[in-house]
N, C-alpha and C. Protein backbone atom coordinates (compact mmCIF):
# COMPACT_ATOMS: atom_id res chain seq x y z
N UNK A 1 93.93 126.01 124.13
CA UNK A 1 92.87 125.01 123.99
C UNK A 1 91.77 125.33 125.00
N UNK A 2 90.72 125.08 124.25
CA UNK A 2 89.35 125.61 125.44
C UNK A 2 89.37 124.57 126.62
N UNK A 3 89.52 124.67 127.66
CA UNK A 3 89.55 123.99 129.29
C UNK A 3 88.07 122.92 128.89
N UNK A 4 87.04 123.26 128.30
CA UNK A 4 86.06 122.14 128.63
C UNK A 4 86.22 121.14 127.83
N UNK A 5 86.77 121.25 126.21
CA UNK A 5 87.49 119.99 125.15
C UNK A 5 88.42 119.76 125.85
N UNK A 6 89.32 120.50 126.39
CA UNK A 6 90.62 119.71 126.82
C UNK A 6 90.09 118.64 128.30
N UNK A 7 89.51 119.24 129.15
CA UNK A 7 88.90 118.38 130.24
C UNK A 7 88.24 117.02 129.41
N UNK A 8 87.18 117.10 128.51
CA UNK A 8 87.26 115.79 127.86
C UNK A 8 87.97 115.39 126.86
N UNK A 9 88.75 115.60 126.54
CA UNK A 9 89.91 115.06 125.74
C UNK A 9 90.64 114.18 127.16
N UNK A 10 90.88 114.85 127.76
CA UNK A 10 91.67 114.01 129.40
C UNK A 10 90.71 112.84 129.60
N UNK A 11 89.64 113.02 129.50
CA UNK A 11 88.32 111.93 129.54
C UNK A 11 88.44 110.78 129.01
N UNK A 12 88.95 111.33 127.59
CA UNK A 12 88.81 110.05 126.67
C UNK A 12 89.87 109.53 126.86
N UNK A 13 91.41 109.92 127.23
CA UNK A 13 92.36 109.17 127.23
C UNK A 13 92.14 108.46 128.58
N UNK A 14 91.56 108.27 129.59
CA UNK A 14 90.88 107.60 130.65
C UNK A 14 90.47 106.61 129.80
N UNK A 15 89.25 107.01 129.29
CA UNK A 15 88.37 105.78 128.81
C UNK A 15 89.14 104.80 127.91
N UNK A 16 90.01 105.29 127.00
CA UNK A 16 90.76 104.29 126.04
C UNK A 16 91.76 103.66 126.76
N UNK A 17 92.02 104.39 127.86
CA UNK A 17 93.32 103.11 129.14
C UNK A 17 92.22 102.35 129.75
N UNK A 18 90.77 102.55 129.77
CA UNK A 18 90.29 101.56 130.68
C UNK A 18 89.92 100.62 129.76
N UNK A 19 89.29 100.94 128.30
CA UNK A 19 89.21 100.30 127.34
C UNK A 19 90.43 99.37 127.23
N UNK A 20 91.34 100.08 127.02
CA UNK A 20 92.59 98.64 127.11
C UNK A 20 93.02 97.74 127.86
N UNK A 21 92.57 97.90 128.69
CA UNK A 21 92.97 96.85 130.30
C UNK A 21 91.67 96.18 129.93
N UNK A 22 90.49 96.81 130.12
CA UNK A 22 89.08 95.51 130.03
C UNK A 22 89.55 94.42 129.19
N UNK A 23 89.92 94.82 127.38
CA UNK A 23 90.60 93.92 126.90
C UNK A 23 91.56 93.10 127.10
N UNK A 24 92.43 93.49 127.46
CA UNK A 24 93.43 93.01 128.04
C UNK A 24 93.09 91.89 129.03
N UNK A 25 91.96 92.17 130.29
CA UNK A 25 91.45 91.25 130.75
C UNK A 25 90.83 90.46 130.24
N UNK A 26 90.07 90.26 129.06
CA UNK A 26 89.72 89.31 128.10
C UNK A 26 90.60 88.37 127.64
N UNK A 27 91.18 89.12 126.90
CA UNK A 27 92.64 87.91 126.66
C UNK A 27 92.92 87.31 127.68
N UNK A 28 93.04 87.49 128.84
CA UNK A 28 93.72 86.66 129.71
C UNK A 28 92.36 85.30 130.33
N UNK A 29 91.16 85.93 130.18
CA UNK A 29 90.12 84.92 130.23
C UNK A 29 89.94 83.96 128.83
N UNK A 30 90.11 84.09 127.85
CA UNK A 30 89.81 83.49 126.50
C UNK A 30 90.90 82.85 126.32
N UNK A 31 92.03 83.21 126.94
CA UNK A 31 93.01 82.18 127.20
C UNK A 31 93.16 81.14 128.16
N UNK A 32 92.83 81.57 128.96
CA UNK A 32 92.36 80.46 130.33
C UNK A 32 91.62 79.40 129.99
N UNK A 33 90.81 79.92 128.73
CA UNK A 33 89.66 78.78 128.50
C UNK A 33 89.85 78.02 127.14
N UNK A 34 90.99 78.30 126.88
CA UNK A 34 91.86 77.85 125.75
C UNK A 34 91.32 78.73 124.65
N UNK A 35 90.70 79.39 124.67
CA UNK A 35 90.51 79.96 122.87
C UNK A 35 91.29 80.93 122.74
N UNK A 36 92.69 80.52 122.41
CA UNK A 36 93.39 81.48 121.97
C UNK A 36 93.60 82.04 120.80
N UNK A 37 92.73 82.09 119.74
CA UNK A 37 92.58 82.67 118.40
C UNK A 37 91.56 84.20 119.28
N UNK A 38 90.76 83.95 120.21
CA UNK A 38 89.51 85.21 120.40
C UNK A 38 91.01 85.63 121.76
N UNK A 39 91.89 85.37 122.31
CA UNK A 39 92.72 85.54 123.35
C UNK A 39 93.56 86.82 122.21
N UNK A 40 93.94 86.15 121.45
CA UNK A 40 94.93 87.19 120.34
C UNK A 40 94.07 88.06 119.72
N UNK A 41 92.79 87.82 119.64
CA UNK A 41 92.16 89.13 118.88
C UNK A 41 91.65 90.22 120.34
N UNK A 42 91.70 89.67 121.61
CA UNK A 42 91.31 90.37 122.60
C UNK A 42 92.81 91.06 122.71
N UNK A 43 93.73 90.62 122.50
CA UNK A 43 95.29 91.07 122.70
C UNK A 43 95.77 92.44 122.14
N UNK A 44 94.93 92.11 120.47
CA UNK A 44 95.38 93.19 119.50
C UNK A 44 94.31 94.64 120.19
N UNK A 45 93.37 94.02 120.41
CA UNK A 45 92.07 95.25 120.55
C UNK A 45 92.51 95.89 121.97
N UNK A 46 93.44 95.45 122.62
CA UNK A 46 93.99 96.18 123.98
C UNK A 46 94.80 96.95 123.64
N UNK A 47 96.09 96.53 122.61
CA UNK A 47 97.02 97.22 121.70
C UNK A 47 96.75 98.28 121.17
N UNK A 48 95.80 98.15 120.67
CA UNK A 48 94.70 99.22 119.60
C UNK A 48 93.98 100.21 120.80
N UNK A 49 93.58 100.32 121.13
CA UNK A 49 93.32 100.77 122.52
C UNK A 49 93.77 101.72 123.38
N UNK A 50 95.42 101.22 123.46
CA UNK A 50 96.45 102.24 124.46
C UNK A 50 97.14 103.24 123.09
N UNK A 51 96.82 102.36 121.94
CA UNK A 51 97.22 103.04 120.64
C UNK A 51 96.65 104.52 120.37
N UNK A 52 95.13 104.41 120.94
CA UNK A 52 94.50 105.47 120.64
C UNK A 52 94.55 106.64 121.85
N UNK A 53 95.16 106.09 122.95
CA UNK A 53 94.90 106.99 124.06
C UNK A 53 96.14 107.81 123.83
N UNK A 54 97.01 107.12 123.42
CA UNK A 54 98.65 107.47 123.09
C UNK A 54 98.54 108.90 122.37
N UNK A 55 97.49 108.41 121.13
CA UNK A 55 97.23 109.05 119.70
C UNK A 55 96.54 110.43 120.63
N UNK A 56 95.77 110.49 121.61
CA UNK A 56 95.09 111.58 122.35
C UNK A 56 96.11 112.67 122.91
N UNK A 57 96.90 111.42 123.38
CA UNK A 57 97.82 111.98 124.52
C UNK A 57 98.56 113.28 124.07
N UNK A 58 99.03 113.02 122.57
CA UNK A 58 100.15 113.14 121.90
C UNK A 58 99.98 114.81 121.46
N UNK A 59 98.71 114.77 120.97
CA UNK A 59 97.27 115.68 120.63
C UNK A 59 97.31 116.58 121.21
N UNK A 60 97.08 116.05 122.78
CA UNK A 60 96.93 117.29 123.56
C UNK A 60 98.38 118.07 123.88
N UNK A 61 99.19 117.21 124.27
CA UNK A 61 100.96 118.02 124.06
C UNK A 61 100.90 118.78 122.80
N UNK A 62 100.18 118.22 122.07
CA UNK A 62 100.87 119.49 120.56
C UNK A 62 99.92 120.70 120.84
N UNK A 63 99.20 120.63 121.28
CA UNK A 63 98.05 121.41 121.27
C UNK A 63 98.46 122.39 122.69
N UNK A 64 99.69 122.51 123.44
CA UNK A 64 100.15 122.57 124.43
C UNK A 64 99.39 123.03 125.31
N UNK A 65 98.67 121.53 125.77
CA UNK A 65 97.37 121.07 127.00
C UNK A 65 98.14 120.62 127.92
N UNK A 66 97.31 120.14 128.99
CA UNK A 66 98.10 119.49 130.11
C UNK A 66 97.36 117.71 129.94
N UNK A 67 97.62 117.12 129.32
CA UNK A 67 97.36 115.92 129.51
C UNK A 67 97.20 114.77 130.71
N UNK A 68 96.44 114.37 131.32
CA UNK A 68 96.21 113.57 132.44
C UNK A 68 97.00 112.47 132.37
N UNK A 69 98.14 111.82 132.56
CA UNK A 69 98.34 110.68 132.64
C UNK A 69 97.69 109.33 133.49
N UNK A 70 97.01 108.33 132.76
CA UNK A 70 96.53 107.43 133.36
C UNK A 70 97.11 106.55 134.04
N UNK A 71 97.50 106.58 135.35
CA UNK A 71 98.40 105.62 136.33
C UNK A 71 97.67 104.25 136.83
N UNK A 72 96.12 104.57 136.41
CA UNK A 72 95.39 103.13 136.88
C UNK A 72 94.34 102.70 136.25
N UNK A 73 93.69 102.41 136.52
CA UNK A 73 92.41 101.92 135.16
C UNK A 73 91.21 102.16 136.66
N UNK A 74 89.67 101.87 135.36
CA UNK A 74 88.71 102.08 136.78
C UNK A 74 87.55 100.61 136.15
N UNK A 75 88.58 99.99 135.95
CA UNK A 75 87.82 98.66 135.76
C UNK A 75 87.20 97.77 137.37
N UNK A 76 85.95 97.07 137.06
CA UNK A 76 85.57 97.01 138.73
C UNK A 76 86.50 95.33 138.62
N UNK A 77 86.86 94.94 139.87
CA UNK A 77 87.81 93.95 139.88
C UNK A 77 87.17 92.49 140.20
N UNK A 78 85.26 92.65 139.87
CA UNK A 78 84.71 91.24 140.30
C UNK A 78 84.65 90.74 138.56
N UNK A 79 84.41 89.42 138.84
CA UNK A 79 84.97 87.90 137.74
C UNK A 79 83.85 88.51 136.95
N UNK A 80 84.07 88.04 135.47
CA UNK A 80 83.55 88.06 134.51
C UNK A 80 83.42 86.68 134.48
N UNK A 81 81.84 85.98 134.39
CA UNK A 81 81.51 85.03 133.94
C UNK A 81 81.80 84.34 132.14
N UNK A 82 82.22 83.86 132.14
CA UNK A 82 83.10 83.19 130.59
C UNK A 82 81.43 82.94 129.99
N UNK A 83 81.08 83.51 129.15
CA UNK A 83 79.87 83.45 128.60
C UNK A 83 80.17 84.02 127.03
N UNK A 84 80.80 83.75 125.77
CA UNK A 84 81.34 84.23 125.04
C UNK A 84 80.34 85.19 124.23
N UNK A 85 78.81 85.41 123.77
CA UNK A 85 78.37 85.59 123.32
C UNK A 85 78.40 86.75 124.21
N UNK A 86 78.18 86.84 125.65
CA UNK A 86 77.97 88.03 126.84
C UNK A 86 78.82 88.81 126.86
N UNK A 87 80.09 88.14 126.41
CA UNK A 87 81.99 89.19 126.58
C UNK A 87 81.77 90.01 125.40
N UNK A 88 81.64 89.38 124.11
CA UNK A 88 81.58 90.40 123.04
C UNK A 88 80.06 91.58 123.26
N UNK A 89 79.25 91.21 123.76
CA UNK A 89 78.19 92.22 123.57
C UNK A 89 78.89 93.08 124.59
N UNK A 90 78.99 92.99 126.04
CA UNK A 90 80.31 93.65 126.48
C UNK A 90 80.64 94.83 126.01
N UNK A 91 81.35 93.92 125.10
CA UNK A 91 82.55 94.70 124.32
C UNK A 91 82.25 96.01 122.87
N UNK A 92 81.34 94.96 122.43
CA UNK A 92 80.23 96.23 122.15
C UNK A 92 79.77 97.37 122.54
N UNK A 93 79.26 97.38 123.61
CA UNK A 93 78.67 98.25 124.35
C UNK A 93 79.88 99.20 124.94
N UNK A 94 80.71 98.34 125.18
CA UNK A 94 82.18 99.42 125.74
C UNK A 94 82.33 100.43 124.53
N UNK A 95 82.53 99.80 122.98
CA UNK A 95 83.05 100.60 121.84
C UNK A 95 81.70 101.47 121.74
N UNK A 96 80.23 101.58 121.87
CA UNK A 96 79.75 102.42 122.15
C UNK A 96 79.90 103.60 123.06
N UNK A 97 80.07 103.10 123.87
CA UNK A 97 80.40 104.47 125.24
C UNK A 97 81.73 104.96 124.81
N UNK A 98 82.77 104.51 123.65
CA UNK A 98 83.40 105.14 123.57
C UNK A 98 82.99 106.46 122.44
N UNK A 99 82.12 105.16 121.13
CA UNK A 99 81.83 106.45 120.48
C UNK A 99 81.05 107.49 121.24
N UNK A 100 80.33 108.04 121.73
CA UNK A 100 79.25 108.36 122.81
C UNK A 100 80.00 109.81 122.70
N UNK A 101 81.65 109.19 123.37
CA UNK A 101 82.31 110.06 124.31
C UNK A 101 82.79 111.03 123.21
N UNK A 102 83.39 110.41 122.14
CA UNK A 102 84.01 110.82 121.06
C UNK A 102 82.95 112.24 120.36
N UNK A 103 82.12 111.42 120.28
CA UNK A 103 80.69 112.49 119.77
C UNK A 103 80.20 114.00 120.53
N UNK A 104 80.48 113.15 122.08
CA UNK A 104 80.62 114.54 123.14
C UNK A 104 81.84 115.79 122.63
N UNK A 105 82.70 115.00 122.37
CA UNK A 105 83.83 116.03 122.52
C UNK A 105 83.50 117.21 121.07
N UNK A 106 82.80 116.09 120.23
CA UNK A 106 83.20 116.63 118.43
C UNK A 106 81.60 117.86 118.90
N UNK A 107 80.66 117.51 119.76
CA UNK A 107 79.92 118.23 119.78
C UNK A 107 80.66 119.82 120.78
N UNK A 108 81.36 119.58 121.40
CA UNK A 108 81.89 120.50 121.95
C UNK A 108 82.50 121.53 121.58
N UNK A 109 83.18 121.18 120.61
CA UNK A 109 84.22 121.34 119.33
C UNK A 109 83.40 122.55 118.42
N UNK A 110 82.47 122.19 118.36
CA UNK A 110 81.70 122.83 117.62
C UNK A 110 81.12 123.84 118.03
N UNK A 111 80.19 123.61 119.23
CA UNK A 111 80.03 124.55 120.36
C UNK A 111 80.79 125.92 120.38
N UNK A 112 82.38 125.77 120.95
CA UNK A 112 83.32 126.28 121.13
C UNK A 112 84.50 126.99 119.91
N UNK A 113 84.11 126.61 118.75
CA UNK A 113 84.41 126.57 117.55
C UNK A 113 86.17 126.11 117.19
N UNK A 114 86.21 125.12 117.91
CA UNK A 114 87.73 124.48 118.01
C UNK A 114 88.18 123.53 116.85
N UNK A 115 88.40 124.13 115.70
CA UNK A 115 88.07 123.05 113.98
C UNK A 115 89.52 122.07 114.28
N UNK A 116 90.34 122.88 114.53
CA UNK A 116 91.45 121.70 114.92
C UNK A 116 91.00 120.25 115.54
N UNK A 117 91.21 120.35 116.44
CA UNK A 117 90.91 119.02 117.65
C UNK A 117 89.42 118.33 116.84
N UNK A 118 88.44 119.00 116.60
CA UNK A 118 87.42 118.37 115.14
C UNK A 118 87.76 117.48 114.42
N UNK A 119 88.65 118.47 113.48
CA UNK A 119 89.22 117.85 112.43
C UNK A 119 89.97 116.46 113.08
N UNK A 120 90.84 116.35 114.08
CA UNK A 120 91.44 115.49 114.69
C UNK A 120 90.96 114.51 114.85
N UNK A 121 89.60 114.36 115.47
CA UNK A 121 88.85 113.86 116.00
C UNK A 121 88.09 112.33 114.98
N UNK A 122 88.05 113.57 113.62
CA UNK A 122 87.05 112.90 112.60
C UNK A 122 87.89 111.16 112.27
N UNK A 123 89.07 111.23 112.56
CA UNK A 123 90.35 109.81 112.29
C UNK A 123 88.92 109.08 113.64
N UNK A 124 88.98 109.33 114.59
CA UNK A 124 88.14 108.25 115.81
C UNK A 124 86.75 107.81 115.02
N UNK A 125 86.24 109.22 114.49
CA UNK A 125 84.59 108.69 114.27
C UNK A 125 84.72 107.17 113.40
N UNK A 126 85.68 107.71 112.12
CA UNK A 126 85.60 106.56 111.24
C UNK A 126 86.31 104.80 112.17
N UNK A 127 86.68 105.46 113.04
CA UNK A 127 87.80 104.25 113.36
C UNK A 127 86.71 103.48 114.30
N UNK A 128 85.84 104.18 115.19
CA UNK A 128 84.68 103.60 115.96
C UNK A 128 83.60 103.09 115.04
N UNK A 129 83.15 103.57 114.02
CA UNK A 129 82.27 103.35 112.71
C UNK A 129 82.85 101.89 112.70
N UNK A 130 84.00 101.39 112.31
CA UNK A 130 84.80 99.94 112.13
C UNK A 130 85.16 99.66 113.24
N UNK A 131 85.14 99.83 114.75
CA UNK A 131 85.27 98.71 115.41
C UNK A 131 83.41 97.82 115.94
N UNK A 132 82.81 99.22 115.65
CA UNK A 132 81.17 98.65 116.35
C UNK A 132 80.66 97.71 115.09
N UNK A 133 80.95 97.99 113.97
CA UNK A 133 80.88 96.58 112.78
C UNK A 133 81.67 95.79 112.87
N UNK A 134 82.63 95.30 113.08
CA UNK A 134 83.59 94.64 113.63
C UNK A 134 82.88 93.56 114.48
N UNK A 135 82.83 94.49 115.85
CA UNK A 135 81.91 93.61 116.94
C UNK A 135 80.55 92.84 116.52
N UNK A 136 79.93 93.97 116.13
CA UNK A 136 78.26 93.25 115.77
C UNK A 136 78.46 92.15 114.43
N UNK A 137 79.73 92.48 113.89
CA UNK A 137 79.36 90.70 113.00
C UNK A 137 80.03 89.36 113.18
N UNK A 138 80.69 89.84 114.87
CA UNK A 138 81.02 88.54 115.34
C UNK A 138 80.01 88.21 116.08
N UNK A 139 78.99 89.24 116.88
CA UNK A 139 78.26 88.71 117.50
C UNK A 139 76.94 87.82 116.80
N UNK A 140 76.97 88.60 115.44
CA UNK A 140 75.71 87.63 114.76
C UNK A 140 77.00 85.94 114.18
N UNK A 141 77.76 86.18 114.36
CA UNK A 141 78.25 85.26 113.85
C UNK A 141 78.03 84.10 114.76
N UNK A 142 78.61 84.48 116.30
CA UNK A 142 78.41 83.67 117.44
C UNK A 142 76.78 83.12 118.22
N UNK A 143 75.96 84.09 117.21
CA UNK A 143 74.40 83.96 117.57
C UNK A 143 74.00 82.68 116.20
N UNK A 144 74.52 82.87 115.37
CA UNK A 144 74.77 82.05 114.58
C UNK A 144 74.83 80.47 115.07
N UNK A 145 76.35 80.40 115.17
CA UNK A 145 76.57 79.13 115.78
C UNK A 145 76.24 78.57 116.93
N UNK A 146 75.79 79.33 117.63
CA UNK A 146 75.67 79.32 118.98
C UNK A 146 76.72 78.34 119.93
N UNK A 147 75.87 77.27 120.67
CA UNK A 147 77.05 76.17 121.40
C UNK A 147 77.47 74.93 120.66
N UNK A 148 77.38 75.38 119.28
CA UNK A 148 78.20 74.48 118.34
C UNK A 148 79.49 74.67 118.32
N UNK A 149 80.56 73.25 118.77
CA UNK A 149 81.54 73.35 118.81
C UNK A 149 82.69 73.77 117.64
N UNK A 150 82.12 73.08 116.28
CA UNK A 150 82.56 73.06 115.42
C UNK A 150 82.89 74.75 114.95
N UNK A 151 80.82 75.29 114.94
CA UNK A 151 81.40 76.92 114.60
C UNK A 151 82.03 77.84 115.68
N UNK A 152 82.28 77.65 116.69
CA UNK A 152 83.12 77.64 117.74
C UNK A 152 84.31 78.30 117.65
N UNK A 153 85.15 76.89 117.40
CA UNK A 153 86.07 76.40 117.07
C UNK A 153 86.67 77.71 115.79
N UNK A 154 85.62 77.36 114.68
CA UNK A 154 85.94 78.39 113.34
C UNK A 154 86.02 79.22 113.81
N UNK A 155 85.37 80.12 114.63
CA UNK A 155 85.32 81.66 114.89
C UNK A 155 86.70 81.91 115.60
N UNK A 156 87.11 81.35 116.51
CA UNK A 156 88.17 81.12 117.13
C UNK A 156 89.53 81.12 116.40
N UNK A 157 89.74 79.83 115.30
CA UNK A 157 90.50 79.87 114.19
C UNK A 157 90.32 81.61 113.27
N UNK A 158 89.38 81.98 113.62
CA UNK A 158 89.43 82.94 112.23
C UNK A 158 89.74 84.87 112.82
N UNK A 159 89.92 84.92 114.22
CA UNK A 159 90.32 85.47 114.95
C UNK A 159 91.57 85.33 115.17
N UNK A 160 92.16 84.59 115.12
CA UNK A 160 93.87 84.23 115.19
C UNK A 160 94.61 85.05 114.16
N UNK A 161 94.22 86.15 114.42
CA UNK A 161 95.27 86.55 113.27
C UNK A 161 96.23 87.95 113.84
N UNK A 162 97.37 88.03 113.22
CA UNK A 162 98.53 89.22 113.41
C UNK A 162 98.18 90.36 113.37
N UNK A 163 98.14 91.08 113.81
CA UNK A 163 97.80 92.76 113.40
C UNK A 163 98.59 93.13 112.82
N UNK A 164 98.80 93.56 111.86
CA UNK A 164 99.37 94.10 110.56
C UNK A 164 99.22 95.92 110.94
N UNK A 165 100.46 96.48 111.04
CA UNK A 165 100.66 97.92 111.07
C UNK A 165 100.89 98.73 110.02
């Protein structure tokens, strides 16, 4: 494996463990503040998350790389103000910098002419394609309702749901 994909391939499984803890820290704020329907959808998207770093990890062993194991996260440790409309844009912006990263690597790929790890790759593009729509139509949803309790409340209820494997 070419040393500069594999160096960011190690990258991204960083970013998707820090990606999962940020979430992870969400849930534990959206629960605090009782909305535990956006607490369980912050739950699953942490799940989903270590899912994909796993999915990297796994990648680079087959690919017989040396994979970085992530022992800590590089999340900064001051309070997130509970501002719900502010957490998801956030969160947005996080699933950007991931595609960003993703795009780095596939451009590398190419560069270097590595069609494997490419091809590999192309499962993230589509999977980031559906989480940044995902995000942006809760956020028009929540721009929507704004500090209406009622649509609130719904968005909350309609986030409560199981992740289905």
């Amino acid at each position: 494996m070419n040393e500069e994909v594999l160096s960011l391939l190690n990258e991204q499984i960083w970013l998707e463990n820090t990606a999962s803890y940020f979430y992870l820290n969400l849930s534990k704020k959206f629960s605090e503040n009782h909305y535990y329907g956006i607490s369980k959808f912050f739950l699953n998207q942490s799940n989903e998350e270590r899912e994909h770093m796993v999915k990297l990890f796994e990648y680079v062993l087959e690919q017989e790389g040396n994979p970085i194991v992530p022992n800590y996260n590089f999340m900064d440790e001051g309070e997130l103000e509970f501002n719900i409309l502010q957490l998801f844009q956030m969160s947005l912006s996080n699933e950007r910098k991931v595609t960003n990263s993703i795009n780095k690597i596939i451009s590398k790929c190419k560069e270097v002419g590595d069609y494997t790890t490419e091809n590999f790759l192309q499962w993230f593009v589509i999977e980031q394609r559906e989480e940044e729509n995902k995000f942006k139509e809760i956020i028009d949803n929540l721009k929507i309702v704004g500090d209406d309790k009622v649509g609130l409340y719904e968005i909350n209820k309609s986030l409560n749901v199981t992740k289905t494997v």
